[in-house]
C-alpha atoms as a PDB file:
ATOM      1  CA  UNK A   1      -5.201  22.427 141.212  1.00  0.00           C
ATOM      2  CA  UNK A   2      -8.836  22.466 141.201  1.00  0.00           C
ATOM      3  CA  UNK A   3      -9.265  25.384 138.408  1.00  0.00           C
ATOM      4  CA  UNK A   4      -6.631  23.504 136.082  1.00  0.00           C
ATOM      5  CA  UNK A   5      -8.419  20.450 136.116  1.00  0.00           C
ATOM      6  CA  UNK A   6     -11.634  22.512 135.348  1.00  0.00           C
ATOM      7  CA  UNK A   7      -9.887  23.919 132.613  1.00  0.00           C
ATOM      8  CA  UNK A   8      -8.679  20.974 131.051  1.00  0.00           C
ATOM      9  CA  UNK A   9     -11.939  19.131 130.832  1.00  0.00           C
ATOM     10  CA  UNK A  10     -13.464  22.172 129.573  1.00  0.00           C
ATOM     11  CA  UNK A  11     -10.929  22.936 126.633  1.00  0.00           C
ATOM     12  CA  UNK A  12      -9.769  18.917 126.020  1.00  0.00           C
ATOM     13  CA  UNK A  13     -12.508  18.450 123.536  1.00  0.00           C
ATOM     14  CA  UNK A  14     -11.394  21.165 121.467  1.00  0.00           C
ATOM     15  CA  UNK A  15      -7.657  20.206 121.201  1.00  0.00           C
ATOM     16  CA  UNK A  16      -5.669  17.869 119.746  1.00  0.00           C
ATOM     17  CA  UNK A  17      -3.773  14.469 121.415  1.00  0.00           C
ATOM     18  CA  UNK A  18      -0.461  15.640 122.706  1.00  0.00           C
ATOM     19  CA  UNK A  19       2.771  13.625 122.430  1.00  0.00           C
ATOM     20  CA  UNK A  20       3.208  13.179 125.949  1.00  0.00           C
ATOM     21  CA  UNK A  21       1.681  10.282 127.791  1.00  0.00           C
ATOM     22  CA  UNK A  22       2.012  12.553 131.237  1.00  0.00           C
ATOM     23  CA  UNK A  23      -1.164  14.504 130.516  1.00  0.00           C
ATOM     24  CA  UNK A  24      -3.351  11.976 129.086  1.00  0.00           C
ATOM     25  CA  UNK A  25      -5.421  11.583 131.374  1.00  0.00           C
ATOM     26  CA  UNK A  26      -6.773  15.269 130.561  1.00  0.00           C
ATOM     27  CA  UNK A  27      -6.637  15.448 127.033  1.00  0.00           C
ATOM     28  CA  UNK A  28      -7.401  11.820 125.331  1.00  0.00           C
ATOM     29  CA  UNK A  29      -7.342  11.025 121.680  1.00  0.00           C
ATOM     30  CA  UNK A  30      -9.601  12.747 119.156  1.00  0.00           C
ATOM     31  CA  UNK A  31     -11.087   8.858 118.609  1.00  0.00           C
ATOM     32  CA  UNK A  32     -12.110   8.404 121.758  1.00  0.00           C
ATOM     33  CA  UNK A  33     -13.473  11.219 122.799  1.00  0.00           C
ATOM     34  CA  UNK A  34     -15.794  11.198 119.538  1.00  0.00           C
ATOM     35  CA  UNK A  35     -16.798   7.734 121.127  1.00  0.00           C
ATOM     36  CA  UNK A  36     -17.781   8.688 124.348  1.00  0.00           C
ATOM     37  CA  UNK A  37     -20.163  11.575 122.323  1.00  0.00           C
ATOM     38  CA  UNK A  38     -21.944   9.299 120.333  1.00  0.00           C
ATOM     39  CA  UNK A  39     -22.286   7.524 123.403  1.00  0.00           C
ATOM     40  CA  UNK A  40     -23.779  10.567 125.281  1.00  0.00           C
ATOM     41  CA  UNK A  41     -25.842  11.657 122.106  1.00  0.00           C
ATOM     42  CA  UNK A  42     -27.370   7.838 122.149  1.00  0.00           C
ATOM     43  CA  UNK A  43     -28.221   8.381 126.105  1.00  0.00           C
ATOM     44  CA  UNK A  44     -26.175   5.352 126.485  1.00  0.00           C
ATOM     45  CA  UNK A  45     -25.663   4.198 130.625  1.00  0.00           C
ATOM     46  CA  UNK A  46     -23.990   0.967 130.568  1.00  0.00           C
ATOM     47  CA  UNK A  47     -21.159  -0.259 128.606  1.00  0.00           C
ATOM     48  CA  UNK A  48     -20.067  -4.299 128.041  1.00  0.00           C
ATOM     49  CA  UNK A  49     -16.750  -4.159 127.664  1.00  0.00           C
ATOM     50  CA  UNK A  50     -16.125  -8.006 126.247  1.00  0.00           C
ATOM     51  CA  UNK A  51     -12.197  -8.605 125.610  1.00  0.00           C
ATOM     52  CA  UNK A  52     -11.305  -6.088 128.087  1.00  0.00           C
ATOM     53  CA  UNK A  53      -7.805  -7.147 128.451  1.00  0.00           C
ATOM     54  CA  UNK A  54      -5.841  -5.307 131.421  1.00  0.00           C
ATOM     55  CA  UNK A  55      -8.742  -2.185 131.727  1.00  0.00           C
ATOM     56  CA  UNK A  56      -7.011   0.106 128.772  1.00  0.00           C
ATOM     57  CA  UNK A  57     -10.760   0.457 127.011  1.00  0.00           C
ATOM     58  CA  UNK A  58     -12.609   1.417 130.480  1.00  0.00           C
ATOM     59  CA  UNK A  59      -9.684   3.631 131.431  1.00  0.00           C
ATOM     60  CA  UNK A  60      -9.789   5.393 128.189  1.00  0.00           C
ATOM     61  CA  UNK A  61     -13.538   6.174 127.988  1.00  0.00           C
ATOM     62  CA  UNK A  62     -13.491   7.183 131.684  1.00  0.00           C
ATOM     63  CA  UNK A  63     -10.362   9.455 130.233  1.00  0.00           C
ATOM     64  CA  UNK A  64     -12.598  10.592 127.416  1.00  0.00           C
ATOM     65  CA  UNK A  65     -15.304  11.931 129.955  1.00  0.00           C
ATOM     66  CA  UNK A  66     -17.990   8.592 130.271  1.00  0.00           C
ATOM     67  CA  UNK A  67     -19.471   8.680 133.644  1.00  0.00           C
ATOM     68  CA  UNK A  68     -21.558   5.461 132.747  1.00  0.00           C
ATOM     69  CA  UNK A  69     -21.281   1.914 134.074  1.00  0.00           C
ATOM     70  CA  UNK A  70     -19.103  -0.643 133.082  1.00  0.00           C
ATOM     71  CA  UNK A  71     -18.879  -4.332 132.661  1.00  0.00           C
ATOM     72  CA  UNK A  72     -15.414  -6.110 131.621  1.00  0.00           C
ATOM     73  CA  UNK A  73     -15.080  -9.418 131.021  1.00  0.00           C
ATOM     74  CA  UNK A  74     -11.750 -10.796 130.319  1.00  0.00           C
ATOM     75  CA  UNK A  75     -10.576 -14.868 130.390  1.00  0.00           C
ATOM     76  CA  UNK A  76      -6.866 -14.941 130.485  1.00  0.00           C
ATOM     77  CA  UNK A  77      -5.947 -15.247 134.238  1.00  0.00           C
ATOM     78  CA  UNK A  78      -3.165 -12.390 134.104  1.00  0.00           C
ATOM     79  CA  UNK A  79      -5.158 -10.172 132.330  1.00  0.00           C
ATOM     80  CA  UNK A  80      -8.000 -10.624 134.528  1.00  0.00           C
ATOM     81  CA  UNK A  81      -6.009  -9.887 138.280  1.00  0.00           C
ATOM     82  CA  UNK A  82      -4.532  -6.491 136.449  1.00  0.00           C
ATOM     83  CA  UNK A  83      -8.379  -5.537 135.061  1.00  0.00           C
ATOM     84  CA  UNK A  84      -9.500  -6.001 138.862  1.00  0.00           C
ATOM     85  CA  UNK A  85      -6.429  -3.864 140.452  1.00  0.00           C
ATOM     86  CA  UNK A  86      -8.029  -1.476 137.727  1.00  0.00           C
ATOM     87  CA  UNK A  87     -10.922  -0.849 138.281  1.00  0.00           C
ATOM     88  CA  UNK A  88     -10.835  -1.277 142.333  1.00  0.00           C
ATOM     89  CA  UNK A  89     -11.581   2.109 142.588  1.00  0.00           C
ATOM     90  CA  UNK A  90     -13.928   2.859 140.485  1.00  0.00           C
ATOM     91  CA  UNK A  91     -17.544   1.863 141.761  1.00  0.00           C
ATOM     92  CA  UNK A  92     -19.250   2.163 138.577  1.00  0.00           C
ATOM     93  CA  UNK A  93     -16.788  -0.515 136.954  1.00  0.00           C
ATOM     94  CA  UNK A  94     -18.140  -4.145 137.525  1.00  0.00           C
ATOM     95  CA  UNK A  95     -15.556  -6.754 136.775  1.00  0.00           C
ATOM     96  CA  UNK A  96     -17.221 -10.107 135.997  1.00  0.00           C
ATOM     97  CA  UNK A  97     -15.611 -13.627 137.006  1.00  0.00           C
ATOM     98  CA  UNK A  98     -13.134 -14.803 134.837  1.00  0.00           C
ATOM     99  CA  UNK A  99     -14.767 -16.034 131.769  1.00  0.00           C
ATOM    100  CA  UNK A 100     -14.909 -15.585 127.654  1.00  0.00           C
ATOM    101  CA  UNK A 101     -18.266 -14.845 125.986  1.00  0.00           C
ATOM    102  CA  UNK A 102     -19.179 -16.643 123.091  1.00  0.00           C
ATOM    103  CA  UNK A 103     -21.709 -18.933 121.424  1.00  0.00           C
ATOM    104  CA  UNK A 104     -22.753 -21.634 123.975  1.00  0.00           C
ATOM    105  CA  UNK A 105     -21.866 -22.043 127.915  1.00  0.00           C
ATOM    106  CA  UNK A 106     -18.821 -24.553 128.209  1.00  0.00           C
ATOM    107  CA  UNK A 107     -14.860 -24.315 128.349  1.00  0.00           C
ATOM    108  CA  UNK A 108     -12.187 -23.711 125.613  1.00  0.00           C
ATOM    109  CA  UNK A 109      -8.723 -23.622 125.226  1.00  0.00           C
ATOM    110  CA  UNK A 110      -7.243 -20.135 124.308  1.00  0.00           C
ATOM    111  CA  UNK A 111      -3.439 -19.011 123.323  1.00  0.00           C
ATOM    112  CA  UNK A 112      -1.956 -16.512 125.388  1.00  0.00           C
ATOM    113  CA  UNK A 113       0.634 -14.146 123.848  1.00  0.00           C
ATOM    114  CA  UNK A 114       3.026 -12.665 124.853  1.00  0.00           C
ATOM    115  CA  UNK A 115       1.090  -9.227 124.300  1.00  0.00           C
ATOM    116  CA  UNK A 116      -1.922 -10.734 126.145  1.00  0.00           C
ATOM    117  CA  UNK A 117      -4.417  -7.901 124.412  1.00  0.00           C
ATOM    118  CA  UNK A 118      -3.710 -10.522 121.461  1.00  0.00           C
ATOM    119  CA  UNK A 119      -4.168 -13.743 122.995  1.00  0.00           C
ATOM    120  CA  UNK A 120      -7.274 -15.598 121.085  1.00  0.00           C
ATOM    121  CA  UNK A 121      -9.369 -18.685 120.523  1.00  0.00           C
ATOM    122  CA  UNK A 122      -7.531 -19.047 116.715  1.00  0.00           C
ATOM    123  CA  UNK A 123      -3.940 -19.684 116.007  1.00  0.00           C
ATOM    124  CA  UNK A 124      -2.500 -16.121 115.126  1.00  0.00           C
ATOM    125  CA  UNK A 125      -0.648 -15.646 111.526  1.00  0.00           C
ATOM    126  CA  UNK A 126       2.013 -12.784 112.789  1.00  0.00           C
ATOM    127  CA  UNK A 127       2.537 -13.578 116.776  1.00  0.00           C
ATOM    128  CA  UNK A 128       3.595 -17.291 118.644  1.00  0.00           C
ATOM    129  CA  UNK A 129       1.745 -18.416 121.474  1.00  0.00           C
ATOM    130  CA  UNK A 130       3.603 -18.771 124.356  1.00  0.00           C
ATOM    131  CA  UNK A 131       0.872 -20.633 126.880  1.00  0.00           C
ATOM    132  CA  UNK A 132      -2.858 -21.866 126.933  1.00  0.00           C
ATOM    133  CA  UNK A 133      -5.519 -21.699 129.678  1.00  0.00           C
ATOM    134  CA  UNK A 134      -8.559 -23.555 129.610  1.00  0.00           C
ATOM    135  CA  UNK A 135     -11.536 -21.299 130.309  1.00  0.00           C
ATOM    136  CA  UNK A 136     -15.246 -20.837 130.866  1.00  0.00           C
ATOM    137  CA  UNK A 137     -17.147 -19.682 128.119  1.00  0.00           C
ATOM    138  CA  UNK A 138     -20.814 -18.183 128.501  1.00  0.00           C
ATOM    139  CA  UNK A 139     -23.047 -16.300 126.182  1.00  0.00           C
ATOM    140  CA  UNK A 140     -23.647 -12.883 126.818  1.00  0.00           C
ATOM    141  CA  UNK A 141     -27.393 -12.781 127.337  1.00  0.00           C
ATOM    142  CA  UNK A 142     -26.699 -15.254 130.249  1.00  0.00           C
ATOM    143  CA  UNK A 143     -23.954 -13.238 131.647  1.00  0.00           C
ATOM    144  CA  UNK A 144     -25.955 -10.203 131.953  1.00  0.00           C
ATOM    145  CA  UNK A 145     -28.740 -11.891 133.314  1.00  0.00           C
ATOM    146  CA  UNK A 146     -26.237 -13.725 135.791  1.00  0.00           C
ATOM    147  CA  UNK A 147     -25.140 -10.190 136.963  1.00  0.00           C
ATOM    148  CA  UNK A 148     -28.253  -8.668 137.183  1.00  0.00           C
ATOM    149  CA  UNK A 149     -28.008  -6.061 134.925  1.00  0.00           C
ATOM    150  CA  UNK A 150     -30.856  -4.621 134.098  1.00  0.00           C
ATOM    151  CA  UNK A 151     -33.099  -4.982 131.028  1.00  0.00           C
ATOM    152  CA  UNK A 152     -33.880  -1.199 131.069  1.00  0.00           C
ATOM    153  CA  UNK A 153     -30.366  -0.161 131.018  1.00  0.00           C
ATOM    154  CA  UNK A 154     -29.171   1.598 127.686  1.00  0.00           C
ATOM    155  CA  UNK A 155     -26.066  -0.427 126.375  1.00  0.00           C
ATOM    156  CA  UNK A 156     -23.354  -0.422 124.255  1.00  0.00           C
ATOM    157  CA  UNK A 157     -21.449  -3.494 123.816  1.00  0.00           C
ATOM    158  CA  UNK A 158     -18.180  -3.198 122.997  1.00  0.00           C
ATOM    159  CA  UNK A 159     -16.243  -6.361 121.114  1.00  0.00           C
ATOM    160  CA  UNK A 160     -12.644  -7.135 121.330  1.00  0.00           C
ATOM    161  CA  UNK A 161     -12.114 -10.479 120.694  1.00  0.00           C
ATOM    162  CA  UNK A 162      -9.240 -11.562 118.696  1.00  0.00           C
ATOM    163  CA  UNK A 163     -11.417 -13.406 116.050  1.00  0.00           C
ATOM    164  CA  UNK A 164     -13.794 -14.466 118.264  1.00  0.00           C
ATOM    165  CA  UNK A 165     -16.422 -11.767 117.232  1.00  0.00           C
ATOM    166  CA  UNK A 166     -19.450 -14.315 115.463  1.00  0.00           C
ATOM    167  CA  UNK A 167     -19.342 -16.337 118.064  1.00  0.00           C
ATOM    168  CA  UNK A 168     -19.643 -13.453 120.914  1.00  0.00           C
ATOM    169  CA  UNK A 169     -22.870 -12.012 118.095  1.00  0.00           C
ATOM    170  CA  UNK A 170     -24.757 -15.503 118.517  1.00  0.00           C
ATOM    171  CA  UNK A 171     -24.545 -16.024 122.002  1.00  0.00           C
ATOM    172  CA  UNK A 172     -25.752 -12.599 122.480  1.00  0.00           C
ATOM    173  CA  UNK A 173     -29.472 -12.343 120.725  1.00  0.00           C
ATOM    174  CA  UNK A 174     -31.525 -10.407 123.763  1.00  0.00           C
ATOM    175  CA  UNK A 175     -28.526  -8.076 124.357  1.00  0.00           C
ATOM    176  CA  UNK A 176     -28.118  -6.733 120.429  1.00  0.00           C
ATOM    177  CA  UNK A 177     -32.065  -6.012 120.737  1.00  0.00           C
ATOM    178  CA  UNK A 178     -31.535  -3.785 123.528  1.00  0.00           C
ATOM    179  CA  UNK A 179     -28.295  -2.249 122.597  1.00  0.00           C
ATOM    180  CA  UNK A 180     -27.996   1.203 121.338  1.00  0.00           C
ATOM    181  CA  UNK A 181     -24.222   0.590 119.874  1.00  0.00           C
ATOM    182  CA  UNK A 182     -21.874  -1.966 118.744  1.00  0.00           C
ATOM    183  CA  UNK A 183     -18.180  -1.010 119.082  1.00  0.00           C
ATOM    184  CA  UNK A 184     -16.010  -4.099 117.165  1.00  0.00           C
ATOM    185  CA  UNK A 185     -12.699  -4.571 116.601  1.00  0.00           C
ATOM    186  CA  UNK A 186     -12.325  -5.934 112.944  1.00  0.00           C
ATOM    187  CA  UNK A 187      -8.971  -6.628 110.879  1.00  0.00           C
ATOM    188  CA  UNK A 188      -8.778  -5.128 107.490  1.00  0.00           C
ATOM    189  CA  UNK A 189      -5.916  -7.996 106.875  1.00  0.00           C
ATOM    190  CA  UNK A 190      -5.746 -11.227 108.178  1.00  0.00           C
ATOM    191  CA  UNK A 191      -4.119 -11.415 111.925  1.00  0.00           C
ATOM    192  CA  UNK A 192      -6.076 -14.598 113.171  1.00  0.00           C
ATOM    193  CA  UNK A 193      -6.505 -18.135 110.704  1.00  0.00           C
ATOM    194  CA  UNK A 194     -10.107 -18.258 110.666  1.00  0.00           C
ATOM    195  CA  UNK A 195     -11.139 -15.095 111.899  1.00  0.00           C
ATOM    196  CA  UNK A 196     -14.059 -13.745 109.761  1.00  0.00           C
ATOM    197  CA  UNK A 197     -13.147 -10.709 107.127  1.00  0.00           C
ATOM    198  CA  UNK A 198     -14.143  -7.308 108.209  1.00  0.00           C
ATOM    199  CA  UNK A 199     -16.569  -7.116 104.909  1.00  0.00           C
ATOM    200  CA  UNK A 200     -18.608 -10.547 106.140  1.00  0.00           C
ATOM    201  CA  UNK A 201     -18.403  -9.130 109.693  1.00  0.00           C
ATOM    202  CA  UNK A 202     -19.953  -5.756 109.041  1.00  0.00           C
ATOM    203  CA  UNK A 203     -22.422  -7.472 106.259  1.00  0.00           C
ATOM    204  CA  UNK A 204     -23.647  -9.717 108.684  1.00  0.00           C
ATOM    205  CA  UNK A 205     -24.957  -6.471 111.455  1.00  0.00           C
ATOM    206  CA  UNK A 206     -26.222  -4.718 108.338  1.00  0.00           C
ATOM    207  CA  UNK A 207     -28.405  -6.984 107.921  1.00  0.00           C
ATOM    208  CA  UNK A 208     -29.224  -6.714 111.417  1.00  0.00           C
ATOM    209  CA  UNK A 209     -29.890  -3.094 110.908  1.00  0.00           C
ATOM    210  CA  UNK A 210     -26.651  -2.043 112.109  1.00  0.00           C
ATOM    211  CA  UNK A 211     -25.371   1.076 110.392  1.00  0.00           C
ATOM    212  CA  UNK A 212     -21.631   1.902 110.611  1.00  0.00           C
ATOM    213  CA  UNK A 213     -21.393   5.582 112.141  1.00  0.00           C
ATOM    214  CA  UNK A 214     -17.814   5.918 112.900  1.00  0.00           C
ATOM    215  CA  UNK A 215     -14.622   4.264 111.642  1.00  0.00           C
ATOM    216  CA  UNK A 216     -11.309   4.697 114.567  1.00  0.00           C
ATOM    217  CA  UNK A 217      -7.488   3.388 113.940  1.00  0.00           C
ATOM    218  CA  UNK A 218      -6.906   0.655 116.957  1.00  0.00           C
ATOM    219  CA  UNK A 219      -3.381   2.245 116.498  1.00  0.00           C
ATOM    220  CA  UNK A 220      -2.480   6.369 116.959  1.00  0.00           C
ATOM    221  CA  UNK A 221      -3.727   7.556 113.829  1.00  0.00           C
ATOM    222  CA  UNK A 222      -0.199   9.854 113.825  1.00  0.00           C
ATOM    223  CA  UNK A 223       1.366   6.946 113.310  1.00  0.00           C
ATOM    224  CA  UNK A 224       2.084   6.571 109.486  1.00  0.00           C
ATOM    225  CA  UNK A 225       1.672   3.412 107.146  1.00  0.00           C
ATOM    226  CA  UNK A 226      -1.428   0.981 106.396  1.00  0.00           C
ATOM    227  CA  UNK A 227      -4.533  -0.135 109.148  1.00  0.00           C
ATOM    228  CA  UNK A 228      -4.510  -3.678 109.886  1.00  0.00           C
ATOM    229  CA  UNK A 229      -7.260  -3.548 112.565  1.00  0.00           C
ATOM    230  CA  UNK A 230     -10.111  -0.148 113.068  1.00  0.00           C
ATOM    231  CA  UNK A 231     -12.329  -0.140 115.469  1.00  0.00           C
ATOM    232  CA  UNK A 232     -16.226   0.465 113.993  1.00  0.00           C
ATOM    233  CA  UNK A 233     -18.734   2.040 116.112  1.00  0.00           C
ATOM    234  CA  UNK A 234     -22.363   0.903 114.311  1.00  0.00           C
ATOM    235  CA  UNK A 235     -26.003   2.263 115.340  1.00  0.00           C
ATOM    236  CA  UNK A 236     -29.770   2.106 114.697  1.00  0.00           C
ATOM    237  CA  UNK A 237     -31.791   4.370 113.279  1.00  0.00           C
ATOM    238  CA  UNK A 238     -29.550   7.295 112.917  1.00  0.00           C
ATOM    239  CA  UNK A 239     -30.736  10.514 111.221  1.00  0.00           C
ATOM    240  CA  UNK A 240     -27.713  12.471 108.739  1.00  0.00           C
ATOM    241  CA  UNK A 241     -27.485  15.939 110.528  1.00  0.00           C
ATOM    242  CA  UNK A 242     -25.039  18.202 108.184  1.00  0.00           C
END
């Protein structure tokens, strides 16, 4: 058992995703396991997983070989109990209290969907709500500094938000100095009334010096038809290497 485990994280990098689910854990997607390199090439420690839903984003960059910490924050009271049975045995996988993170401490109202992973601050255009919470909202820099993490530590923050992505950006002013990565979640079509479009989104870190490095289907890219969310992973400072 021990040399086919070996084997498979030696050779999973070089092959592609298989159809079936039952070996996943060995041989991840092609996207994510180009994540978790960038992550490794940037010496990146710590990731802030914000919008982290049930746990599938940790789960799939532990898949994908990160050996980092990480810290999930998720709202939606369901969500939140299944992210803790999660990541209960993981020791490098902090789950914060239930709370969003956005612009300003305080409480909002959010719609829960049916798929929860879509449940958001804004009224969606495609999927009904079928509940509301009222929850805590905090900004990330005091978040972090509420769970001691350190200033030293070399983060990536990853967004997942449901709309809710300017709001998380201004609330989080000392963590984007620090961090070495952004990975957001942006929708190439409309999904949320009011979210921001992915071209205002992405201006707006460009002119923060942000650089797009790697564009990633939130879907299986072997599934055919249009994108109506990706997933772009944006640096500092990165040299072309051909």
């Amino acid at each position: 058992m021990f040399v086919g485990k070996t084997l498979m994280r030696r050779v999973r990098r070089f092959l592609p995703y298989p159809r079936k689910d039952t070996i996943r854990k060995y041989l991840p997607h092609f996207e994510e396991r180009n994540i978790v390199f960038i992550f490794s090439e940037l010496a990146i420690d710590t990731i802030i997983d914000i919008g982290a839903n049930a746990g599938q984003f940790a789960q799939k960059m532990r898949s994908a070989g990160f050996k980092g910490r990480i810290i999930s924050f998720e709202p939606v009271t369901a969500s939140h109990r299944e992210l803790c049975a999660a990541a209960r045995r993981d020791p490098l996988w902090t789950v914060a209290p239930k709370m969003a993170i956005g612009a300003s401490e305080g409480s909002a109202s959010i719609n829960v969907m049916a798929d929860t992973s879509l449940s958001s601050f804004l009224d969606s255009t495609h999927v009904d709500t079928v509940a509301s919470e009222t929850v805590r909202v905090c900004r990330l820099d005091d978040a972090l500094d509420e769970l001691g993490i350190e200033k030293q530590a070399a983060i990536a923050i990853k967004i997942d938000v449901q709309g809710f992505e300017e709001e998380v950006l201004d609330g989080a002013t000392s963590a984007l100095c620090r961090a070495k990565a952004i990975l957001v979640e942006v929708s190439l079509r409309q999904v949320y009334r009011g979210e921001p479009n992915y071209l205002t989104l992405l201006n707006r870190l460009h002119s923060e010096k942000w650089d797009a490095a790697y564009f990633s289907p939130v879907l299986s890219r072997r599934r055919l038809g249009r994108w109506y969310q990706a997933d772009v992973l944006l640096i500092k400072d990165w040299s072309i290497r051909l």
